[in-house]
C-alpha atoms as a PDB file:
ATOM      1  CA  UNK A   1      44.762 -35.685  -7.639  1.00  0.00           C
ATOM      2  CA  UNK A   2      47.952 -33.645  -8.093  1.00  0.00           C
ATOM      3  CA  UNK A   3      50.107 -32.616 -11.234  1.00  0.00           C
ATOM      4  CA  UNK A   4      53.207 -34.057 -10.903  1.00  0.00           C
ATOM      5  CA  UNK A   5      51.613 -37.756 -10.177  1.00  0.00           C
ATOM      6  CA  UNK A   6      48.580 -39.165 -11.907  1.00  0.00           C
ATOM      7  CA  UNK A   7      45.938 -40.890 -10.596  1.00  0.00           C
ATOM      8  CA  UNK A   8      43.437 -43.069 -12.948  1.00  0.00           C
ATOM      9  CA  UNK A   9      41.381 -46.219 -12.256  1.00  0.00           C
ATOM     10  CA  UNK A  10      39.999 -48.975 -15.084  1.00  0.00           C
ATOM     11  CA  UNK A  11      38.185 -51.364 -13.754  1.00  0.00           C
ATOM     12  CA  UNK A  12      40.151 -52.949 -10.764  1.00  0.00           C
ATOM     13  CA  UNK A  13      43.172 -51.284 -11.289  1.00  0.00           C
ATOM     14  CA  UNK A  14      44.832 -47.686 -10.689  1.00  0.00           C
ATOM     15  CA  UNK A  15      47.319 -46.287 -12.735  1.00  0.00           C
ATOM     16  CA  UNK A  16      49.954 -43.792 -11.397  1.00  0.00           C
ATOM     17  CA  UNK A  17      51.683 -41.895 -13.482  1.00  0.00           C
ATOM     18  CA  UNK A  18      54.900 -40.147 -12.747  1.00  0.00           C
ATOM     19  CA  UNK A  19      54.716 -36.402 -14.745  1.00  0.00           C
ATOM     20  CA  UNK A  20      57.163 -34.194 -14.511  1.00  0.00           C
ATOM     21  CA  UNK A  21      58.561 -33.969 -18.336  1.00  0.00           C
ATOM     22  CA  UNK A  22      60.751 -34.650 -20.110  1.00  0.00           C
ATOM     23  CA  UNK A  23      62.629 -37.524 -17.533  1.00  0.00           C
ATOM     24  CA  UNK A  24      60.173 -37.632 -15.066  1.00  0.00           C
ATOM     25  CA  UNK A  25      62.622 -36.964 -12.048  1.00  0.00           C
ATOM     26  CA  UNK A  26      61.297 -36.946  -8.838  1.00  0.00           C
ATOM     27  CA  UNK A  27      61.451 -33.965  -5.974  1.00  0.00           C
ATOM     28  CA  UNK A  28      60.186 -34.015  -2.628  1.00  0.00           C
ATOM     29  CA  UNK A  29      56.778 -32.246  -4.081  1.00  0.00           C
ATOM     30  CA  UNK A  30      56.259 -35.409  -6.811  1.00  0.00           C
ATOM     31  CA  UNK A  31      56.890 -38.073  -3.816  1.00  0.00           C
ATOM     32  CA  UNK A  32      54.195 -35.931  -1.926  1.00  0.00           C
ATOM     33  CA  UNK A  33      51.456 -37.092  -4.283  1.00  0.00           C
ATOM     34  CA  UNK A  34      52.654 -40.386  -5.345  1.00  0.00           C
ATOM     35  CA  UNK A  35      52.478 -41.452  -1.190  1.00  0.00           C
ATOM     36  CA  UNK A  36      49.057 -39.381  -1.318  1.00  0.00           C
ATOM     37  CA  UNK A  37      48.005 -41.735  -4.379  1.00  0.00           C
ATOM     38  CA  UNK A  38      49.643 -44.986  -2.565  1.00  0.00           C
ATOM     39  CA  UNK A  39      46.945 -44.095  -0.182  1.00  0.00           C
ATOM     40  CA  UNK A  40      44.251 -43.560  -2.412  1.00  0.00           C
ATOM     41  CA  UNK A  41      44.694 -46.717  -4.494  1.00  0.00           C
ATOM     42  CA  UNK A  42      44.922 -48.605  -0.540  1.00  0.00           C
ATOM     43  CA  UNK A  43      42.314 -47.366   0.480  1.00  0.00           C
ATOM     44  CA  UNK A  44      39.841 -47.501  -2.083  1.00  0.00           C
ATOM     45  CA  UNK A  45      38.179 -51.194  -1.766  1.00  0.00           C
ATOM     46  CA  UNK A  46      37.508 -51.076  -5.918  1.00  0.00           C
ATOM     47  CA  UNK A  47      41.460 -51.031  -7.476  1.00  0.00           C
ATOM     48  CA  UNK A  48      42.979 -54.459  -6.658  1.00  0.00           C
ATOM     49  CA  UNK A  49      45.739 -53.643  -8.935  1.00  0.00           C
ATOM     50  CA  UNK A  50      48.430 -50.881  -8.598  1.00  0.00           C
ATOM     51  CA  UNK A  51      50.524 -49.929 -12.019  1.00  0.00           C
ATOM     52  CA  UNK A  52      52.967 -47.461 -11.931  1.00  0.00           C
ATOM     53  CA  UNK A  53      54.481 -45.927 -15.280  1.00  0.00           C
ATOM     54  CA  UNK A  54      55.987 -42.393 -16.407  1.00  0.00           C
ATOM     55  CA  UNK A  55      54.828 -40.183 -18.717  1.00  0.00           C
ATOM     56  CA  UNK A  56      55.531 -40.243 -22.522  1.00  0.00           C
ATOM     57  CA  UNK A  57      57.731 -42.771 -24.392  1.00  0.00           C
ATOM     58  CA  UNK A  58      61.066 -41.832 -23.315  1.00  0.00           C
ATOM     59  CA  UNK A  59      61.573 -42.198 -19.395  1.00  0.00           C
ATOM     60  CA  UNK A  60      60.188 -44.237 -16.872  1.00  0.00           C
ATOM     61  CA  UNK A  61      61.460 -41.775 -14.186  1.00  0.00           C
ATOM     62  CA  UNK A  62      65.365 -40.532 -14.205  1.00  0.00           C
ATOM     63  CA  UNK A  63      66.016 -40.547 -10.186  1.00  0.00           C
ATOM     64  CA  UNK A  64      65.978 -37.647  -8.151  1.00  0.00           C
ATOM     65  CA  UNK A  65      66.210 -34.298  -9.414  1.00  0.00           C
ATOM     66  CA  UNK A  66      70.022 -33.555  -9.496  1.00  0.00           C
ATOM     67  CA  UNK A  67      69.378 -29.341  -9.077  1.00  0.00           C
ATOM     68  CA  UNK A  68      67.422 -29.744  -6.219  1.00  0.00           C
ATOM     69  CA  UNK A  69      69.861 -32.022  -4.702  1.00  0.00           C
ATOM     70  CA  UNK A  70      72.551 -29.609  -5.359  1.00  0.00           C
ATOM     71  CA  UNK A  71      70.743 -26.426  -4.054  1.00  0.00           C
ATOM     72  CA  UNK A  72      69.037 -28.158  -0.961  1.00  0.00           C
ATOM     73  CA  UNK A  73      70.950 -27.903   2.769  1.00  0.00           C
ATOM     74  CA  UNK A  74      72.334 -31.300   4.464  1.00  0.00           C
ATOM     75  CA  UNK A  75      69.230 -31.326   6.555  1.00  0.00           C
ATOM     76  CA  UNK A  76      66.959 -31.329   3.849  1.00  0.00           C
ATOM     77  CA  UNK A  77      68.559 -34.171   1.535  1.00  0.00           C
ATOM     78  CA  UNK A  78      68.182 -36.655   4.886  1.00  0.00           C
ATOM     79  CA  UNK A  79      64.491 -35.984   5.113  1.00  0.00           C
ATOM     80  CA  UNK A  80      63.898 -36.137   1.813  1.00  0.00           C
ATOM     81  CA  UNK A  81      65.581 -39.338   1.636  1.00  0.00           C
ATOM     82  CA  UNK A  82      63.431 -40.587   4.431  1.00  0.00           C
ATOM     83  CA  UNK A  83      60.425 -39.794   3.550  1.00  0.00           C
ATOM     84  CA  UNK A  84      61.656 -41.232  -0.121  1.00  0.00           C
ATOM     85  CA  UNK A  85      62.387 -44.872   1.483  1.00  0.00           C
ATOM     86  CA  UNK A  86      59.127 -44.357   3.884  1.00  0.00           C
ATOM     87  CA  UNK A  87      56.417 -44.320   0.540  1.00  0.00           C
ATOM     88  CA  UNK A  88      58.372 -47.107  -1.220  1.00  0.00           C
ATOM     89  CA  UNK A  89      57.704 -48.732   1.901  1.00  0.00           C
ATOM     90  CA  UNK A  90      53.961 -47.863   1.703  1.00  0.00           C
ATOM     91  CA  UNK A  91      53.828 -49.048  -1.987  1.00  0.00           C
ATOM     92  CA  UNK A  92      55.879 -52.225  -1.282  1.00  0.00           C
ATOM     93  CA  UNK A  93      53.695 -52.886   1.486  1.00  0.00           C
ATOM     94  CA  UNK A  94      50.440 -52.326   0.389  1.00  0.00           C
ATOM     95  CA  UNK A  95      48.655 -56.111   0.453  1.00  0.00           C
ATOM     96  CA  UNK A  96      47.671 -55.168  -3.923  1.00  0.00           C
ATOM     97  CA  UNK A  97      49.856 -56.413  -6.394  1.00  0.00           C
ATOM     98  CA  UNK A  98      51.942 -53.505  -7.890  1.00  0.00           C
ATOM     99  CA  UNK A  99      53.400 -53.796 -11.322  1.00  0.00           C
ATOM    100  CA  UNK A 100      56.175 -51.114 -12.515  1.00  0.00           C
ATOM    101  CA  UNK A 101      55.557 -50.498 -16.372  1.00  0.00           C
ATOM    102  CA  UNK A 102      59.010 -49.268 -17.652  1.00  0.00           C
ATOM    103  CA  UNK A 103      57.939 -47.031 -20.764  1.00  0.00           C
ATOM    104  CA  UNK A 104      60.991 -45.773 -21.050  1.00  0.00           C
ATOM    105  CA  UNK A 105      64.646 -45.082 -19.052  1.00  0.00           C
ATOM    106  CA  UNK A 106      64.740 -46.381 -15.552  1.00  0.00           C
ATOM    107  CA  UNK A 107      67.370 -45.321 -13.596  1.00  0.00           C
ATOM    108  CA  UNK A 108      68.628 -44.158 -10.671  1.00  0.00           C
ATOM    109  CA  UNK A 109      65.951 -43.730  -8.253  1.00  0.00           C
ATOM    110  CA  UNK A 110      63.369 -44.527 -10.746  1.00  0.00           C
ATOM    111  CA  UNK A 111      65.458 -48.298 -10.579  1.00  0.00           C
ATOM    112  CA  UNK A 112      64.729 -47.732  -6.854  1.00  0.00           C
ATOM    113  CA  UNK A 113      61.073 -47.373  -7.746  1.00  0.00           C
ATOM    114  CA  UNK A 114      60.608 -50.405 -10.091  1.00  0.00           C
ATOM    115  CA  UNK A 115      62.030 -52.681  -7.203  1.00  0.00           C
ATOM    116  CA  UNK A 116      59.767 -51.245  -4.908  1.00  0.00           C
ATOM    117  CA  UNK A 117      57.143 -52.740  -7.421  1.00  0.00           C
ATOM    118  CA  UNK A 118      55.932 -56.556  -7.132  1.00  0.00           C
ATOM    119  CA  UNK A 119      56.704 -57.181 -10.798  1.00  0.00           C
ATOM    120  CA  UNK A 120      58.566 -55.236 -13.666  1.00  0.00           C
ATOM    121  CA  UNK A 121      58.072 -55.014 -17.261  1.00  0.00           C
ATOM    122  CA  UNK A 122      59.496 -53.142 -20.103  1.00  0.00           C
ATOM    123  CA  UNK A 123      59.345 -52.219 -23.183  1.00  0.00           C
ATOM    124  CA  UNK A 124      61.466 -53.224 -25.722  1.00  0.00           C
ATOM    125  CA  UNK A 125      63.874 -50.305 -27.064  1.00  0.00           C
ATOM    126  CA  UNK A 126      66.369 -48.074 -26.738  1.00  0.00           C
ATOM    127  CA  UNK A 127      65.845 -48.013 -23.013  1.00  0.00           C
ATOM    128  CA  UNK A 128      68.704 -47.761 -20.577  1.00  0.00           C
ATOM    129  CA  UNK A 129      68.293 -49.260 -16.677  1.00  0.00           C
ATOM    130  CA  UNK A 130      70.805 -48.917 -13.808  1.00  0.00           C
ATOM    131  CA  UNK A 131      72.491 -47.012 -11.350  1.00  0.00           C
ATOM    132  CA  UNK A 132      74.625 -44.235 -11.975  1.00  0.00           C
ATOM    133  CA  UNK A 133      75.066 -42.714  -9.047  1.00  0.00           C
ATOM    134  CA  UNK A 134      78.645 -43.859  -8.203  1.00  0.00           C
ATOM    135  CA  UNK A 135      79.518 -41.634 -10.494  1.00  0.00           C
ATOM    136  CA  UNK A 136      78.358 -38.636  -8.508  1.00  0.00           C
ATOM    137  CA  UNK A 137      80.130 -39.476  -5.804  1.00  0.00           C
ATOM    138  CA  UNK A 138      77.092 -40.979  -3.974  1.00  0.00           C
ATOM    139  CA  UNK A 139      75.098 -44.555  -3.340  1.00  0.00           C
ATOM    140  CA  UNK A 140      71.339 -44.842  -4.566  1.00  0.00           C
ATOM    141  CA  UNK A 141      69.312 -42.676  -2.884  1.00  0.00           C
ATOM    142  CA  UNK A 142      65.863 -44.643  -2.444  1.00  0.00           C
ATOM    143  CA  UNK A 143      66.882 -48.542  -1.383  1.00  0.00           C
ATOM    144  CA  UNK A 144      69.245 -49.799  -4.214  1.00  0.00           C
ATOM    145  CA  UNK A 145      71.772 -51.083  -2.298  1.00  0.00           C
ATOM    146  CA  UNK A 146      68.902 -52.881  -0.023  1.00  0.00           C
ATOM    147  CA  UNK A 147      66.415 -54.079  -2.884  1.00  0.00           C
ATOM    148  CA  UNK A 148      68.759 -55.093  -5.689  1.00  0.00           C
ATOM    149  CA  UNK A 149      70.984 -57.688  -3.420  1.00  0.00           C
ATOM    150  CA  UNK A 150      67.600 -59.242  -2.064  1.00  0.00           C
ATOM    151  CA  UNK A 151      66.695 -59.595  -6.323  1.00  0.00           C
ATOM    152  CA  UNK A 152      70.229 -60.488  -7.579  1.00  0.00           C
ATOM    153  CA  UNK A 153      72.399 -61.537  -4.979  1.00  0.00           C
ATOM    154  CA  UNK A 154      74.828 -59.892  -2.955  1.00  0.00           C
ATOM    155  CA  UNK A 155      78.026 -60.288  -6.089  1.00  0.00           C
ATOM    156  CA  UNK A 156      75.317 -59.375  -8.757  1.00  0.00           C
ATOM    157  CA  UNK A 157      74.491 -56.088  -6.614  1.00  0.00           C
ATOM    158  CA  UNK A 158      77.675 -55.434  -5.894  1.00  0.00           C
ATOM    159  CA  UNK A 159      79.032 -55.280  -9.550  1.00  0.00           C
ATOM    160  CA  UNK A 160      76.018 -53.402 -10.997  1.00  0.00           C
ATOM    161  CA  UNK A 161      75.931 -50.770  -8.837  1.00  0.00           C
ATOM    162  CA  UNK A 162      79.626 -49.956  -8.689  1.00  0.00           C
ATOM    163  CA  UNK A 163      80.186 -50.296 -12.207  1.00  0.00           C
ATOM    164  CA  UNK A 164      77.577 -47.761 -12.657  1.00  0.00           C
ATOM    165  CA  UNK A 165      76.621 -48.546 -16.100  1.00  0.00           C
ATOM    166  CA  UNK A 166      73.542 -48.815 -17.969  1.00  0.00           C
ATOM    167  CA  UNK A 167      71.395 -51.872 -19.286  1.00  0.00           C
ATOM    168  CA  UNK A 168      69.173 -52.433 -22.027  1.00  0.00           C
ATOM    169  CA  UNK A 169      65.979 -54.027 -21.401  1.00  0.00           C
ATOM    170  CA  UNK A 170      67.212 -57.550 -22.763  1.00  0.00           C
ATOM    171  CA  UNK A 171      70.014 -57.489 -20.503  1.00  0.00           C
ATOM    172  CA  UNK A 172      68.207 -56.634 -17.211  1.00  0.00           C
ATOM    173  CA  UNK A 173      65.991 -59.214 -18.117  1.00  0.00           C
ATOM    174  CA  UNK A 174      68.914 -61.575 -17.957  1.00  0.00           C
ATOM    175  CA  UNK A 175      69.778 -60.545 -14.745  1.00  0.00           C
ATOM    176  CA  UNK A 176      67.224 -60.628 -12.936  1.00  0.00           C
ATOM    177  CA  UNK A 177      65.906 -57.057 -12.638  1.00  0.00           C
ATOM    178  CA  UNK A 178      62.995 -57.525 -14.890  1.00  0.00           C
ATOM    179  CA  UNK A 179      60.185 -59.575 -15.287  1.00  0.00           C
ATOM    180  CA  UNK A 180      59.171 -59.327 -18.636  1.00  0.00           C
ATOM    181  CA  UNK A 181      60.076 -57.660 -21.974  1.00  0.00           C
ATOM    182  CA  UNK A 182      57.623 -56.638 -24.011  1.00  0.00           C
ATOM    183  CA  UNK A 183      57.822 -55.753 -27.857  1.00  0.00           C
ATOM    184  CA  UNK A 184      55.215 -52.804 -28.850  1.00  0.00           C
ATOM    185  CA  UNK A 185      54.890 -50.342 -31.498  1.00  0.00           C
ATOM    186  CA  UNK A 186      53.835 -47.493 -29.841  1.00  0.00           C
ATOM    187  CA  UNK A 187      53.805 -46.304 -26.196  1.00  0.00           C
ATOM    188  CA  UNK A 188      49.806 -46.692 -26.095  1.00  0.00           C
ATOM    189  CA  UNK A 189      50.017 -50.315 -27.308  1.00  0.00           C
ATOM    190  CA  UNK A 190      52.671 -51.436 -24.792  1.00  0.00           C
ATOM    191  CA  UNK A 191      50.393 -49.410 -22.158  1.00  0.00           C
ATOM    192  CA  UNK A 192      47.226 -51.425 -23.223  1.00  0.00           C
ATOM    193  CA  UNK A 193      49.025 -54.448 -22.840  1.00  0.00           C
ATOM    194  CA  UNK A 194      50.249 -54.025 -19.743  1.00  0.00           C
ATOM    195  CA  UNK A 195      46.755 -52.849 -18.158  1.00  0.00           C
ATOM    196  CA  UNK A 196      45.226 -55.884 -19.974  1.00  0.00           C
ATOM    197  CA  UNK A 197      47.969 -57.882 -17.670  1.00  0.00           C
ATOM    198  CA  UNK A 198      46.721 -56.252 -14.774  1.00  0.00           C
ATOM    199  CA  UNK A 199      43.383 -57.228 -15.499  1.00  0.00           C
ATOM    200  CA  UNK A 200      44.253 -60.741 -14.998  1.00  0.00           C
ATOM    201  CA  UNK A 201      44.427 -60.498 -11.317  1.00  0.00           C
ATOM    202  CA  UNK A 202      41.254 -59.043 -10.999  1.00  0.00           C
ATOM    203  CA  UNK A 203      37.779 -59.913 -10.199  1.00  0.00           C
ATOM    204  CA  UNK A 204      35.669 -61.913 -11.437  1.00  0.00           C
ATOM    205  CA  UNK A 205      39.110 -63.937 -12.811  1.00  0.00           C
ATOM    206  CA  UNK A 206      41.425 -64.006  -9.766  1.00  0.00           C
ATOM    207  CA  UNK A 207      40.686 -63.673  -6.479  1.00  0.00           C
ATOM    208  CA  UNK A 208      42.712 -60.341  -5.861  1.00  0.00           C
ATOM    209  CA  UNK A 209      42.651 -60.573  -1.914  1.00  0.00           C
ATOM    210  CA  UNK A 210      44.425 -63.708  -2.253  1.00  0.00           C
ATOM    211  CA  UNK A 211      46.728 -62.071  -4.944  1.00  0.00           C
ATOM    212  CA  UNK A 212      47.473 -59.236  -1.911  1.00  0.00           C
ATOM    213  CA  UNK A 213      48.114 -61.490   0.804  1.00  0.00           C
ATOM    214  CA  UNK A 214      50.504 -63.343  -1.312  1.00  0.00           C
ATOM    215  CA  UNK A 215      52.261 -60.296  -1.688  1.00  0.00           C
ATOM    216  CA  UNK A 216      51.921 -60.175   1.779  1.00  0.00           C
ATOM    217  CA  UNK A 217      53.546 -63.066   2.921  1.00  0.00           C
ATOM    218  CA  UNK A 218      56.451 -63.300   0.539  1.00  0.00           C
ATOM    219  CA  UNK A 219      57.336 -59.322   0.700  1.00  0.00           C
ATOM    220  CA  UNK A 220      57.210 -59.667   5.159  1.00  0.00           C
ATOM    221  CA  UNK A 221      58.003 -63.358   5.122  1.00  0.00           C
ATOM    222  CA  UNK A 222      60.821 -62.616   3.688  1.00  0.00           C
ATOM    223  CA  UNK A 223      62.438 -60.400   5.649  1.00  0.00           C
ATOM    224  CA  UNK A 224      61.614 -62.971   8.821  1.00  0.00           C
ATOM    225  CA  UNK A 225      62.846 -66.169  10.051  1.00  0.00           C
ATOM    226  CA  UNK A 226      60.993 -69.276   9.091  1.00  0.00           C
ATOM    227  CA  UNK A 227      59.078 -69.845  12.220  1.00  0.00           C
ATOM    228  CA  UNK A 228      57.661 -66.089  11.777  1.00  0.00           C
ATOM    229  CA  UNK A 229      57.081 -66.695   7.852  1.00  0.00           C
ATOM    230  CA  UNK A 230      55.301 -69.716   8.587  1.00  0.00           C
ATOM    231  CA  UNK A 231      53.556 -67.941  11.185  1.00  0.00           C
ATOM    232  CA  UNK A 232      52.414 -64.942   9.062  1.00  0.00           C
ATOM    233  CA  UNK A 233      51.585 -67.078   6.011  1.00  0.00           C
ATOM    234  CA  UNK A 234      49.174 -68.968   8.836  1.00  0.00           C
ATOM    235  CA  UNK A 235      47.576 -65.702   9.786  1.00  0.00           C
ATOM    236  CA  UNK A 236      47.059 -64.648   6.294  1.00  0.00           C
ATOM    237  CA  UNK A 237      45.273 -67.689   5.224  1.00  0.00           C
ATOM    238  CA  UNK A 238      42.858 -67.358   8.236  1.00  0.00           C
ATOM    239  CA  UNK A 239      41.674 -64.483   7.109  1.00  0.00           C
ATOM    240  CA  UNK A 240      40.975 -65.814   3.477  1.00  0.00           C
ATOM    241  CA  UNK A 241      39.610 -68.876   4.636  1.00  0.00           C
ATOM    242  CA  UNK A 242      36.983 -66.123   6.183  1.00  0.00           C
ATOM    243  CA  UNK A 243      36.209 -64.417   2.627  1.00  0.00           C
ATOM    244  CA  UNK A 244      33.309 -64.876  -0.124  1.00  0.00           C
ATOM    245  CA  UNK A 245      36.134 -65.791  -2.213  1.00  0.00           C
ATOM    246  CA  UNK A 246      37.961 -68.378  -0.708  1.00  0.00           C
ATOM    247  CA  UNK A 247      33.971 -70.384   0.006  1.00  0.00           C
ATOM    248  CA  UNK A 248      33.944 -69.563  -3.830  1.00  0.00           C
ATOM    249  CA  UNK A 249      36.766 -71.056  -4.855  1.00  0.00           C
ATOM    250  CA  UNK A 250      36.243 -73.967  -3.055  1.00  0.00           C
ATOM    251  CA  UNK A 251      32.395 -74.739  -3.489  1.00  0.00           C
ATOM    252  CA  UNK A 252      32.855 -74.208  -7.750  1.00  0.00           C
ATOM    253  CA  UNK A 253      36.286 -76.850  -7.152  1.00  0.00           C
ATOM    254  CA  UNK A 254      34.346 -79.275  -5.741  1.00  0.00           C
ATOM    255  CA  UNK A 255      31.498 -79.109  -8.342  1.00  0.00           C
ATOM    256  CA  UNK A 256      33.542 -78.469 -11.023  1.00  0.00           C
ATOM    257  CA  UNK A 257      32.506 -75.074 -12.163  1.00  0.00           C
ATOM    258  CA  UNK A 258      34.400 -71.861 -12.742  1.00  0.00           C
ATOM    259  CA  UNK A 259      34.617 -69.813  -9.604  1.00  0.00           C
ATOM    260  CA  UNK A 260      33.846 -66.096 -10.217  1.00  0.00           C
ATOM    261  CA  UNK A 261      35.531 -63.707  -7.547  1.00  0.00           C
ATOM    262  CA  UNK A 262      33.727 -60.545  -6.109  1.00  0.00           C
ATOM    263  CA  UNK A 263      37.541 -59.572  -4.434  1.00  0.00           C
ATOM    264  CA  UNK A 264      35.331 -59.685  -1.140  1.00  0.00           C
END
């Protein structure tokens, strides 16, 4: 795959790694590959698990590159931002569970990134997570002010974003932003950990198509009235009731056995 986005798969689940040293920032070119890789890890019937990281120990991703913001024309910043909100779209709706592992500072648009993710989890450290960008002058660029209300509330949002300021990990825990905060001592370890996490919704353990369609139906459902909710939930359960897994899960219930998933 390409340079500035990673692409590796272990056993059910792809890892994408954001690589553009030493904060990871992200340009048009880097959101390029990582809605090229979105695809790959959709398409490809083998990863049931999506993780998303950075590279090294230090940053998670720092937002958009600030020079090529300041050197790019009017036009250019509005597609950009498009086609930005358009593959955290992609990633949020991709019917795999996505987790965002947050090796390092998160911030910015690489925030906007780790909501776009299913779950989040950090690493415990010297990390900093927020939105800054108030201080430029500007909102978040890639769904902050859409994402964070729908995670914290509406108040919550409002006072983290305008503030501007920085969390630690321990904090944003507290507040909702992250799901879990993990204590490490290296980079690799805190990777292994979070792979071996991943794992767990995987065949032959979990049945990951039911994992994806309960992505499914909270991420749309969500965004729906009831009735429609209701309705999609409905829709997605017809098709599991259709799958190897689903007569697995039932037929090993009923005789007491451990079911083992094919993610078929």
């Amino acid at each position: 795959m390409g340079t500035l986005v990673s692409y590796a798969t272990d056993k059910g689940v792809a890892t994408l790694t954001l690589t553009d040293p030493p904060v990871n920032a992200y340009t048009y070119e880097m959101f390029k590959e990582l809605d090229t890789n979105i695809l790959e890890a959709r398409f490809d019937t083998d990863v049931h698990v999506i993780v998303v990281t950075g590279h090294g120990e230090k940053y998670f991703c720092a937002g958009a590159n600030v020079n090529m913001l300041k050197e790019a024309d009017d036009s250019f910043k509005y597609y950009f931002t498009l086609h930005a909100n358009e593959t955290l779209l992609r990633l949020e709706n991709t019917p795999k569970l996505v987790i965002a592992a947050v090796n390092g500072h998160c911030v910015g648009g690489g925030l906007d990134i780790a909501l776009a993710c299913d779950l989040r989890i950090a690493r415990n450290g010297p990390l900093q997570i927020g939105f800054p960008e108030v201080n430029l002058g500007l909102l978040p660029l890639t769904g902050g002010t859409q994402r964070l209300p729908r995670l914290v509330g509406k108040g919550r949002a409002i006072e983290l974003i305008v503030e501007g300021e920085y969390l630690t990990a321990e904090r944003a825990f507290e507040v909702g932003l992250l799901h879990k905060v993990w204590t490490t001592e290296t980079h690799e370890a805190f990777m292994r950990q979070v792979l071996d996490y991943a794992h767990e919704f995987c065949p032959p353990r979990r049945a990951a198509m039911a994992v994806g369609n309960l992505k499914r139906a909270i991420q749309s459902g969500a965004e729906v009235g009831l009735g429609e909710g209701l309705a999609l939930e409905r829709e997605l359960l017809q098709g599991l009731f259709r799958s190897h897994d689903a007569k697995e899960g039932l037929a090993t219930f009923a005789h007491k056995k451990k079911p083992v998933f094919r993610g078929r």
